[in-house]
N, C-alpha and C. Protein backbone atom coordinates (compact mmCIF):
# COMPACT_ATOMS: atom_id res chain seq x y z
N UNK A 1 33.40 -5.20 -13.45
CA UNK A 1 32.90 -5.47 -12.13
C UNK A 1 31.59 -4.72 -11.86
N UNK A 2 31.82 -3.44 -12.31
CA UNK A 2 30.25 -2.45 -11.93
C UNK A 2 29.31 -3.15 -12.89
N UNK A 3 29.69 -3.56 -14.03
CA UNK A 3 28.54 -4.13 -14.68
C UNK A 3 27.72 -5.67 -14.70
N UNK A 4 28.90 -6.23 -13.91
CA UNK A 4 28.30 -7.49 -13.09
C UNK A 4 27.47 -7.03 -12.04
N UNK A 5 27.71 -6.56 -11.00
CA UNK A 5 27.12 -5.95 -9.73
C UNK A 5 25.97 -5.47 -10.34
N UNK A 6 25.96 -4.73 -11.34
CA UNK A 6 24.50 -3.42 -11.75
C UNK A 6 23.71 -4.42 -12.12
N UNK A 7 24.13 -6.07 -13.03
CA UNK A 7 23.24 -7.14 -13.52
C UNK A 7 22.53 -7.93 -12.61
N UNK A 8 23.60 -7.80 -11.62
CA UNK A 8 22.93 -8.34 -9.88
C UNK A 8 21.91 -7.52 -9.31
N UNK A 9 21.82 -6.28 -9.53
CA UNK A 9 20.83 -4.91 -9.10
C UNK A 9 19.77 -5.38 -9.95
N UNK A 10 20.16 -5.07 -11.51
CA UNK A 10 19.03 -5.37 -11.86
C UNK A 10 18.00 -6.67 -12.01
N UNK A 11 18.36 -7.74 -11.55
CA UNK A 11 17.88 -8.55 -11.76
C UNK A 11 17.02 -9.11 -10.39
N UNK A 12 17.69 -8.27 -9.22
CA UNK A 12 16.92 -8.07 -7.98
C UNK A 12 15.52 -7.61 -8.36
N UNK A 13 16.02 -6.42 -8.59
CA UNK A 13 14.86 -5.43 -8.73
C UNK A 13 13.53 -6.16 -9.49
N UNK A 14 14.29 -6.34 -10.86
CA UNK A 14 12.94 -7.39 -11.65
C UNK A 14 12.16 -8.38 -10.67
N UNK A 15 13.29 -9.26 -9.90
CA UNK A 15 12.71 -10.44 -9.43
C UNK A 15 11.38 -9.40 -8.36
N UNK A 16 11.68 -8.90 -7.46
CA UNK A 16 11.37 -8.02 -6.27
C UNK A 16 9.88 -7.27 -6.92
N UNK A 17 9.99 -6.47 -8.09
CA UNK A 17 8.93 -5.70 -8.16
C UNK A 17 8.16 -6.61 -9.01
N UNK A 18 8.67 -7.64 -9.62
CA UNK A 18 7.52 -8.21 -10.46
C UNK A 18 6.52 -8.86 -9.55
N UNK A 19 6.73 -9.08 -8.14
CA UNK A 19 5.64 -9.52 -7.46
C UNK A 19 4.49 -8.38 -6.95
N UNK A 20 4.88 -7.45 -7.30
CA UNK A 20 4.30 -6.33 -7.19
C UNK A 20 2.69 -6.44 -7.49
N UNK A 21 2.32 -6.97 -8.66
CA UNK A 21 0.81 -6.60 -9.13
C UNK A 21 0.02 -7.85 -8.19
N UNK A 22 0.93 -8.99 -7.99
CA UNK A 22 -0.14 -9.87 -7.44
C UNK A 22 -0.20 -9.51 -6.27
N UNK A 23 0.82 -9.48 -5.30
CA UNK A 23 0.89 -8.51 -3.94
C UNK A 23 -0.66 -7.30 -3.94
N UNK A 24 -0.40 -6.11 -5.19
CA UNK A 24 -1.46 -5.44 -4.79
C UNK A 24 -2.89 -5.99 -4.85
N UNK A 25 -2.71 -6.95 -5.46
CA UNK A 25 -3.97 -7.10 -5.57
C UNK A 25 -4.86 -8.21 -4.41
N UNK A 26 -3.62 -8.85 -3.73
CA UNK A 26 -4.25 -9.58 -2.60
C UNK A 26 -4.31 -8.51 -1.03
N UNK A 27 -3.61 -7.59 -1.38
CA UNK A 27 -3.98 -6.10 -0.41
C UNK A 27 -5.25 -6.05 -0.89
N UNK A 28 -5.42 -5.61 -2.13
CA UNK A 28 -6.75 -5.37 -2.82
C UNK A 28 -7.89 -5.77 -1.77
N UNK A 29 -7.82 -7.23 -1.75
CA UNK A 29 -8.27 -7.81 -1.30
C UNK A 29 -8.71 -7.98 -0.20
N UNK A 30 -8.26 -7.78 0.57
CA UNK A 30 -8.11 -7.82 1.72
C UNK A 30 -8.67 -6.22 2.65
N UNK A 31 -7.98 -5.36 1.97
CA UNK A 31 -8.81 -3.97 2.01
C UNK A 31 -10.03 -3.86 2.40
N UNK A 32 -10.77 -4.71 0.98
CA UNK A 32 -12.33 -4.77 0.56
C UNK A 32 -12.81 -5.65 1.49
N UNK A 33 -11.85 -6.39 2.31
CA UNK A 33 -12.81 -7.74 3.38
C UNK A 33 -12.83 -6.71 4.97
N UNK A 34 -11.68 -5.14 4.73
CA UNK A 34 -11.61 -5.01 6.08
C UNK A 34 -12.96 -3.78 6.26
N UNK A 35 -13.49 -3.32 5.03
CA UNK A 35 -14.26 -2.47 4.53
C UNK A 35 -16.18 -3.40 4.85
N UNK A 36 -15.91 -4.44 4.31
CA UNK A 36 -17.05 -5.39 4.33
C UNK A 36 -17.71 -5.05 5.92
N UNK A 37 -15.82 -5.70 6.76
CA UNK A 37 -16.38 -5.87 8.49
C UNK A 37 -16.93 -4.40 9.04
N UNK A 38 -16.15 -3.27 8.69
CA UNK A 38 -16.63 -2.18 9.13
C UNK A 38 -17.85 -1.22 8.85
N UNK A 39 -18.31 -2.03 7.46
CA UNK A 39 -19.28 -1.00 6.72
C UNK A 39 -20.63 -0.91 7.61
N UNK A 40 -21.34 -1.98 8.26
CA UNK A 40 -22.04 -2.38 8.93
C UNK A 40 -22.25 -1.35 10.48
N UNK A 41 -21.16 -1.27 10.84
CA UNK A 41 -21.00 -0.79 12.21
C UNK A 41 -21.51 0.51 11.86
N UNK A 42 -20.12 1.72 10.47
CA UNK A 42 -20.22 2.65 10.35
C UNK A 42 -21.88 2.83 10.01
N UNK A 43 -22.37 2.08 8.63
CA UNK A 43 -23.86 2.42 8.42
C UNK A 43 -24.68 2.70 9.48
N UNK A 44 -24.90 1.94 10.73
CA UNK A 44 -25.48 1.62 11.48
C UNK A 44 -25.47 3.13 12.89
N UNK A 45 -23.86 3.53 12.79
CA UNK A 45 -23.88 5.07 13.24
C UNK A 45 -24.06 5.96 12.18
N UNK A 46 -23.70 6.19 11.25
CA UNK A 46 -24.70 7.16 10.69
C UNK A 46 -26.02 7.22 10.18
N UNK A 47 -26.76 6.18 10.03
CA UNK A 47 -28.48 5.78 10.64
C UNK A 47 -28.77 6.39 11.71
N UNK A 48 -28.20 5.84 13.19
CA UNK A 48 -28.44 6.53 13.96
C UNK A 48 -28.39 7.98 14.29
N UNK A 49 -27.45 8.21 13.52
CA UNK A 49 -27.05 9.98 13.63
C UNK A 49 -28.19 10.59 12.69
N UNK A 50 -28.59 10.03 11.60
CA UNK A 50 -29.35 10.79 10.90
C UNK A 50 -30.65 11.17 11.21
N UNK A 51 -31.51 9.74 11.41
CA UNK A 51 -32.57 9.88 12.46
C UNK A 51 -32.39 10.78 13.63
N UNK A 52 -31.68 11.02 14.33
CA UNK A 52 -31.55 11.94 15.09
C UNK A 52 -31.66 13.42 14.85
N UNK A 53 -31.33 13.56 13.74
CA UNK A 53 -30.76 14.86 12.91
C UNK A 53 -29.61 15.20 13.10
N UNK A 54 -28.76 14.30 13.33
CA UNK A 54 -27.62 14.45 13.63
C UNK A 54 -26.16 14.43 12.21
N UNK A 55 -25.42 14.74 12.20
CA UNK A 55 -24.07 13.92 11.48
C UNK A 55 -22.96 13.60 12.11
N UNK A 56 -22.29 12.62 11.83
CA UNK A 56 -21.44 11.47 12.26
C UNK A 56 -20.77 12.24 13.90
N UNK A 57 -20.52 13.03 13.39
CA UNK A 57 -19.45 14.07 14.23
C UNK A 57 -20.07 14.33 15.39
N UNK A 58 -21.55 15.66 14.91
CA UNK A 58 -22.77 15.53 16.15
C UNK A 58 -22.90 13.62 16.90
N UNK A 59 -23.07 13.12 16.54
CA UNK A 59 -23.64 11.67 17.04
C UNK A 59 -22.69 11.24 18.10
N UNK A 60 -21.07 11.45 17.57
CA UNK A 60 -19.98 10.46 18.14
C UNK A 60 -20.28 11.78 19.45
N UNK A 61 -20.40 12.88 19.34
CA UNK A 61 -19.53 14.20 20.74
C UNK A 61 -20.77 14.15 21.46
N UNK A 62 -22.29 13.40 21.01
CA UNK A 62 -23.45 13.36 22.01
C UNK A 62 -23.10 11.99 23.36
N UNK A 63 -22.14 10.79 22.08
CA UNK A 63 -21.97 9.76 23.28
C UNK A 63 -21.19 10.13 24.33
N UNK A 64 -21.18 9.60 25.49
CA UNK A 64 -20.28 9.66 26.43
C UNK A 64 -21.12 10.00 27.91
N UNK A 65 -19.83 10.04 28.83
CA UNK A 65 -20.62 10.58 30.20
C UNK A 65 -20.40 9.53 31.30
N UNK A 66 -19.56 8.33 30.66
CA UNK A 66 -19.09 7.26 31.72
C UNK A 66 -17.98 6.90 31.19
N UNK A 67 -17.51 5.90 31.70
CA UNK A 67 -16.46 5.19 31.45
C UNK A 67 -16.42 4.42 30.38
N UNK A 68 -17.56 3.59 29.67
CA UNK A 68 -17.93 2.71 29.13
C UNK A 68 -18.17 3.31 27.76
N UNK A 69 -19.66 4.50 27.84
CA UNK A 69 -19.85 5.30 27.01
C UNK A 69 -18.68 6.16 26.39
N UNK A 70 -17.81 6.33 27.09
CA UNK A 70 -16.41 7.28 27.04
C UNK A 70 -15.42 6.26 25.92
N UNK A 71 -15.43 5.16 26.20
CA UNK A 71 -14.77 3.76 25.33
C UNK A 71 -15.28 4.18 24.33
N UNK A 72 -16.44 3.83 24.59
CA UNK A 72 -17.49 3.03 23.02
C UNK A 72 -17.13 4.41 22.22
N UNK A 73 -17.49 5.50 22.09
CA UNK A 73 -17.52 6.71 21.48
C UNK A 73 -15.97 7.24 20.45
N UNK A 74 -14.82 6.40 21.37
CA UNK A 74 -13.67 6.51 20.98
C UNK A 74 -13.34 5.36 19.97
N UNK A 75 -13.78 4.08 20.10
CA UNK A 75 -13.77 3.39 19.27
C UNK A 75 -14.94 3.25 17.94
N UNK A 76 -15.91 4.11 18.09
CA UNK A 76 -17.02 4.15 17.26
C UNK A 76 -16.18 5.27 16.03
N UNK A 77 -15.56 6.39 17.14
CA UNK A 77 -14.94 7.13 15.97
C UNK A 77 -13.98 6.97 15.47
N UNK A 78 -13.21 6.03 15.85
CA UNK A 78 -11.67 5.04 15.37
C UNK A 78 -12.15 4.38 14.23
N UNK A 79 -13.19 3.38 14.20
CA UNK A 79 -13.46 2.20 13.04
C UNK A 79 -14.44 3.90 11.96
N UNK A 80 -14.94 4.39 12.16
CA UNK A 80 -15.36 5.31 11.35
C UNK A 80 -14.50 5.96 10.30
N UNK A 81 -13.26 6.75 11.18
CA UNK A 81 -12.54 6.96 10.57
C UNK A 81 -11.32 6.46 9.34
N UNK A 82 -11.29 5.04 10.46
CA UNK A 82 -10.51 4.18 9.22
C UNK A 82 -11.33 3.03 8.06
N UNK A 83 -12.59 3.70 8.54
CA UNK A 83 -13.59 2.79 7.16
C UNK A 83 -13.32 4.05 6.09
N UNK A 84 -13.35 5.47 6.41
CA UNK A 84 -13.57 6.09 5.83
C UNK A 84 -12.07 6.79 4.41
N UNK A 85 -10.62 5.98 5.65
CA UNK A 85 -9.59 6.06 5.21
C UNK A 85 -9.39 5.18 4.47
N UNK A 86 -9.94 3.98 4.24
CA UNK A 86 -10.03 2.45 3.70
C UNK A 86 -10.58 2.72 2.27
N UNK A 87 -11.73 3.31 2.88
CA UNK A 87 -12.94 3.38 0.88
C UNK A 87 -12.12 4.05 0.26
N UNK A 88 -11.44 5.36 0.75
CA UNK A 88 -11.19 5.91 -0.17
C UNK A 88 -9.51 5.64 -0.84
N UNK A 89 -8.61 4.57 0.03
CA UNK A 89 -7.69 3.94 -0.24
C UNK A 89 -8.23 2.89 -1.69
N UNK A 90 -9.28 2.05 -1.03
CA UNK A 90 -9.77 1.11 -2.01
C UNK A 90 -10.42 1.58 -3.44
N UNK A 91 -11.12 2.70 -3.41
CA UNK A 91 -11.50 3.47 -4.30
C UNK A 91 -10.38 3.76 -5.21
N UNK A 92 -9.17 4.34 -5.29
CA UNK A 92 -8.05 4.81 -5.65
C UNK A 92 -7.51 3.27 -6.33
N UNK A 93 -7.12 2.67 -5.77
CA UNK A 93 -6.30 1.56 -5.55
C UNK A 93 -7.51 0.21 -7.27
N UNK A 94 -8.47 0.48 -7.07
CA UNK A 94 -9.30 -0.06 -8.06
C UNK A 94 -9.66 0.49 -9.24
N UNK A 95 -9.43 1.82 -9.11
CA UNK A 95 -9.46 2.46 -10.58
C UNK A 95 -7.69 2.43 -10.96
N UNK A 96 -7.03 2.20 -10.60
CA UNK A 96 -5.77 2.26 -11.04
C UNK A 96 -5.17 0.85 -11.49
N UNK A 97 -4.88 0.35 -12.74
CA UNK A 97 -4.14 -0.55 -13.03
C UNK A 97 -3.14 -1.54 -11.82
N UNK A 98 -2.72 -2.41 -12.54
CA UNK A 98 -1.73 -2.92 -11.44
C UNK A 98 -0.21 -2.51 -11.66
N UNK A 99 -0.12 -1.85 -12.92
CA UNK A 99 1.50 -1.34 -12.46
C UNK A 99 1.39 0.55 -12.69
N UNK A 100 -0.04 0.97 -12.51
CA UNK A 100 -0.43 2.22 -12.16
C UNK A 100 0.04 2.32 -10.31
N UNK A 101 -0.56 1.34 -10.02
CA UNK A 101 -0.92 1.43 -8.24
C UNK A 101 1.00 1.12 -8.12
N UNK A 102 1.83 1.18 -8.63
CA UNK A 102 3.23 1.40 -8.15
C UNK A 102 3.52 2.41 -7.48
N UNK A 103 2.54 3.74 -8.64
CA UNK A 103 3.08 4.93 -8.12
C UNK A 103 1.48 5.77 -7.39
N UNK A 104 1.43 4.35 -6.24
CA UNK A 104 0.52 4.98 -5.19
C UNK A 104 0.96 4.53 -3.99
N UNK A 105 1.76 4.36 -3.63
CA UNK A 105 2.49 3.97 -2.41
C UNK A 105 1.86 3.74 -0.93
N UNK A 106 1.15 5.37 -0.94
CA UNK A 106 0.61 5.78 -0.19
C UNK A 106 -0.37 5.19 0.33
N UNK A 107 -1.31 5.04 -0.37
CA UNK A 107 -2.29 4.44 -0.61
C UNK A 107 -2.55 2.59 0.20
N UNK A 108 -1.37 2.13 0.24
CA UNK A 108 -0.86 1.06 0.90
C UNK A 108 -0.73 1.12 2.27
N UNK A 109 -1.36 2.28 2.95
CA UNK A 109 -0.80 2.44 4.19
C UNK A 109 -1.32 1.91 5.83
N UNK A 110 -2.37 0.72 5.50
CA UNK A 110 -2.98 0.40 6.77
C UNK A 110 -1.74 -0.73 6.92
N UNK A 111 -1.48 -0.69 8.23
CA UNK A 111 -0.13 -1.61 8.54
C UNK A 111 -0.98 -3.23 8.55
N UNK A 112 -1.98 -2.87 9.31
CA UNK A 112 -2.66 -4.00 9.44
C UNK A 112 -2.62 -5.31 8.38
N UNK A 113 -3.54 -4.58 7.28
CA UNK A 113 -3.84 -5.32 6.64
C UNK A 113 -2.31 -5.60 5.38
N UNK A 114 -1.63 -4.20 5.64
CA UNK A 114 0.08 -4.71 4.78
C UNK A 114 0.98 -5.81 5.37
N UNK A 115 0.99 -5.97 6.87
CA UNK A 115 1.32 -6.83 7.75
C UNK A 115 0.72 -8.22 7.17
N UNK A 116 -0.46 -8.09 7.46
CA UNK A 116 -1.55 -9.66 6.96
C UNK A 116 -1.30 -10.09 5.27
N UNK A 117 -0.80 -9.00 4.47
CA UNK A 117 -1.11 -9.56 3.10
C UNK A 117 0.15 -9.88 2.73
N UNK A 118 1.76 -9.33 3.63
CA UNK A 118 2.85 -9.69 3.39
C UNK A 118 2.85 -11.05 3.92
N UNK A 119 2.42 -11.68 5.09
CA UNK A 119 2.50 -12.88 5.74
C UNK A 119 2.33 -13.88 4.89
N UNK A 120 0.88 -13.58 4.42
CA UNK A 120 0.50 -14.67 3.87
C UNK A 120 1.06 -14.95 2.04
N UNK A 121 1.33 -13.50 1.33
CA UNK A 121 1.81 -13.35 0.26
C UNK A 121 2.85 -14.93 0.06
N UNK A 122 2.86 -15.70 -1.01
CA UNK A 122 3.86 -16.17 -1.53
C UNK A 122 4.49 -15.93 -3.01
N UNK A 123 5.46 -15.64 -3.52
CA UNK A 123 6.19 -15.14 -4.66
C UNK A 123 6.02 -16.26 -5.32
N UNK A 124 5.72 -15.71 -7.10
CA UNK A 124 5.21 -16.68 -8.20
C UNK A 124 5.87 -16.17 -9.46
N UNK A 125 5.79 -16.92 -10.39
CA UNK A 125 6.47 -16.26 -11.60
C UNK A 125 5.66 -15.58 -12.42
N UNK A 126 5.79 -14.27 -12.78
CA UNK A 126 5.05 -13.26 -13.27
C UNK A 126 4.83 -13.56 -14.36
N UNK A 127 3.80 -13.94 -15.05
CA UNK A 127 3.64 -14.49 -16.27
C UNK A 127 2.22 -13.42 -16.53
N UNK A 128 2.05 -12.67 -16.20
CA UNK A 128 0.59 -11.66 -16.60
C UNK A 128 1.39 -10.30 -17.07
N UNK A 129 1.04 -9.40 -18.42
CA UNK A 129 1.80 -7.97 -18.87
C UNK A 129 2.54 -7.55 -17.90
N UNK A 130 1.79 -7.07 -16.47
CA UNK A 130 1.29 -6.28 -15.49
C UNK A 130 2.98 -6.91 -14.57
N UNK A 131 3.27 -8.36 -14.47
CA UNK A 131 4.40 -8.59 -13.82
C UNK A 131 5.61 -8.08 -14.95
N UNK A 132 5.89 -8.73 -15.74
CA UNK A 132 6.43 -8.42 -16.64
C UNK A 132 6.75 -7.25 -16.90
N UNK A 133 5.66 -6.22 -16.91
CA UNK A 133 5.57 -4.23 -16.65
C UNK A 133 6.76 -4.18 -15.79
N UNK A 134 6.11 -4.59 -14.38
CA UNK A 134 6.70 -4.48 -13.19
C UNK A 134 8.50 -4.79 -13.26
N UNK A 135 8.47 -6.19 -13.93
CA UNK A 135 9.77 -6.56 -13.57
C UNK A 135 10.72 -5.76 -14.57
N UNK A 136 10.30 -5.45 -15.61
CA UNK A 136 11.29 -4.20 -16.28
C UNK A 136 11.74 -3.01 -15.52
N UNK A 137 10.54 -2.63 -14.98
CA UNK A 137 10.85 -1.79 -14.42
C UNK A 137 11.60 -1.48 -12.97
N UNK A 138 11.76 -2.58 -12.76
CA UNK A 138 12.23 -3.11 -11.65
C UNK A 138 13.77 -3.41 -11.78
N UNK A 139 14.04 -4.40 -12.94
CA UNK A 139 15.29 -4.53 -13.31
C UNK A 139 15.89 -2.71 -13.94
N UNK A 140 15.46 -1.90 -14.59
CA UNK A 140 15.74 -0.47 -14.54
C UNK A 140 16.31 0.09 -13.19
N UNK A 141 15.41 -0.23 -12.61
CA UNK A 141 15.40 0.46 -10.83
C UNK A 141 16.58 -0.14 -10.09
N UNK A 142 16.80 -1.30 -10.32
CA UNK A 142 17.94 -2.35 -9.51
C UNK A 142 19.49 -1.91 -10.25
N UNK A 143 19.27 -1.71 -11.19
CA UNK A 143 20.52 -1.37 -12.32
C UNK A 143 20.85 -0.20 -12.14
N UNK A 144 19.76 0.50 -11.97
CA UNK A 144 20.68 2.43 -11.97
C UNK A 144 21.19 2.70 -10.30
N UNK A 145 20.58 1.50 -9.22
CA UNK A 145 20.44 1.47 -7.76
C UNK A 145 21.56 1.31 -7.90
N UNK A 146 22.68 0.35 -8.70
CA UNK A 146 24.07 0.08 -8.43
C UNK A 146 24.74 0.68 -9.04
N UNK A 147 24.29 0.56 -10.81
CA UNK A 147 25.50 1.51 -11.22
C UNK A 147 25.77 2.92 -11.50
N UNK A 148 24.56 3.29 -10.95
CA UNK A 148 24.95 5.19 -10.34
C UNK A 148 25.76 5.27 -9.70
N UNK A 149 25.48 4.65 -8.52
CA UNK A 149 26.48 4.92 -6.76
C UNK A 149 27.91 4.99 -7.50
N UNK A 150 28.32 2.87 -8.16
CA UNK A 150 29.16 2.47 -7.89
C UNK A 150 30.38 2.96 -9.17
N UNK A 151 29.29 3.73 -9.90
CA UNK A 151 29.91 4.40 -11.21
C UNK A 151 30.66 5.48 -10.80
N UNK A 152 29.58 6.90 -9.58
CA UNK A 152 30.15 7.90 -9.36
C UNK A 152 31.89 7.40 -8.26
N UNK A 153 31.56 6.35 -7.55
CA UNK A 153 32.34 6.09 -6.57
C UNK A 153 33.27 5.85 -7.31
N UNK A 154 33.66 4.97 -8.47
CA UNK A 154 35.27 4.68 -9.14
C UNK A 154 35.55 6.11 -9.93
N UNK A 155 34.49 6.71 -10.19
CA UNK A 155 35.25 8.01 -10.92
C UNK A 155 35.63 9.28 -9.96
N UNK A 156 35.44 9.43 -8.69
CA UNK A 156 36.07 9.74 -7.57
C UNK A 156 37.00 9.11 -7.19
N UNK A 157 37.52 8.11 -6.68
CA UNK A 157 38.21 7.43 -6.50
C UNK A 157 39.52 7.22 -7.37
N UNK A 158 39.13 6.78 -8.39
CA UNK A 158 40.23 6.80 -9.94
C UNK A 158 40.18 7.33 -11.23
N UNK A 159 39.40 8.37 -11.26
CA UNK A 159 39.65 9.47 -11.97
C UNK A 159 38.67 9.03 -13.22
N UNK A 160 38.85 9.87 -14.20
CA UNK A 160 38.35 9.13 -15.67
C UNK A 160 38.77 8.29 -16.24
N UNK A 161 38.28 7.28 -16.78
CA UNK A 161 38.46 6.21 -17.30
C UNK A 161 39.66 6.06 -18.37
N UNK A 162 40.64 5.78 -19.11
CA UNK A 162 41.30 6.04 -20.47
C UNK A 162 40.22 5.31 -21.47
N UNK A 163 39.93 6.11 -22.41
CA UNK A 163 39.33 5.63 -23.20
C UNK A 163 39.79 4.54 -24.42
């Protein structure tokens, strides 16, 4: 029975992580389009800050003094910050393989664009190393997910096995 169940684990897992590399890579994607929209804005404040003699920081704590100016300043340093959390997500995320970026998790972390790339994501049959990587390792992951638990649980339960 545990070793039916653990074949059911593992074969989750395979199915589940082998979508893994195409998934990252339409994040990938998508990353680099949210980087495109923001690069413009950010360039455009630190131009301004520089000419000034300013840096980013000086520039954003000079705006303000209304209501409006008080907005703009808060959202100038919002898209700044997350262009700046983005490159260096995307940076990471592009030097790393596709079943490297497994063990970057982190790195995955704008909801936004994880929200947008799960939506639209549809599951395919992994036919590239990189799925295949994935789905081994995946079927590993699904297999020890069940028959650790469900191994320790019958040998609590009913003792050692007779051999």
């Amino acid at each position: 029975m545990i070793r039916t169940l653990a074949l059911a684990g593992g074969m989750a897992g395979a199915l589940a992580l082998s979508q893994f590399p195409e998934f990252s890579q339409q994040y990938l994607q998508r990353l680099s389009g949210a980087l495109d929209e923001l690069r413009p804005l950010v360039l455009s404040l630190d131009g301004v800050a520089r000419v000034s003699g300013l840096d980013r920081a000086e520039a954003l704590d000079r705006i303000g003094g209304n209501p409006v100016a008080d907005e703009m300043r808060g959202r100038l340093s919002a898209a700044a910050l997350r262009y700046d959390r983005l490159a260096a997500d995307a940076e990471t995320l592009r030097r790393a393989g596709p079943v490297e970026r497994l063990a970057l998790p982190w790195r995955f972390r704008d909801t936004d664009i994880l929200r947008a790339s799960l939506a639209d994501f549809r599951p395919a049959l992994p036919l590239t190393p990189a799925g295949l990587i994935c789905a081994g390792i995946g079927f590993a992951g699904g297999w020890l997910a069940v028959a650790l638990p469900l191994g320790a649980l019958r040998r609590v339960l009913f003792g050692r096995r007779a051999a």
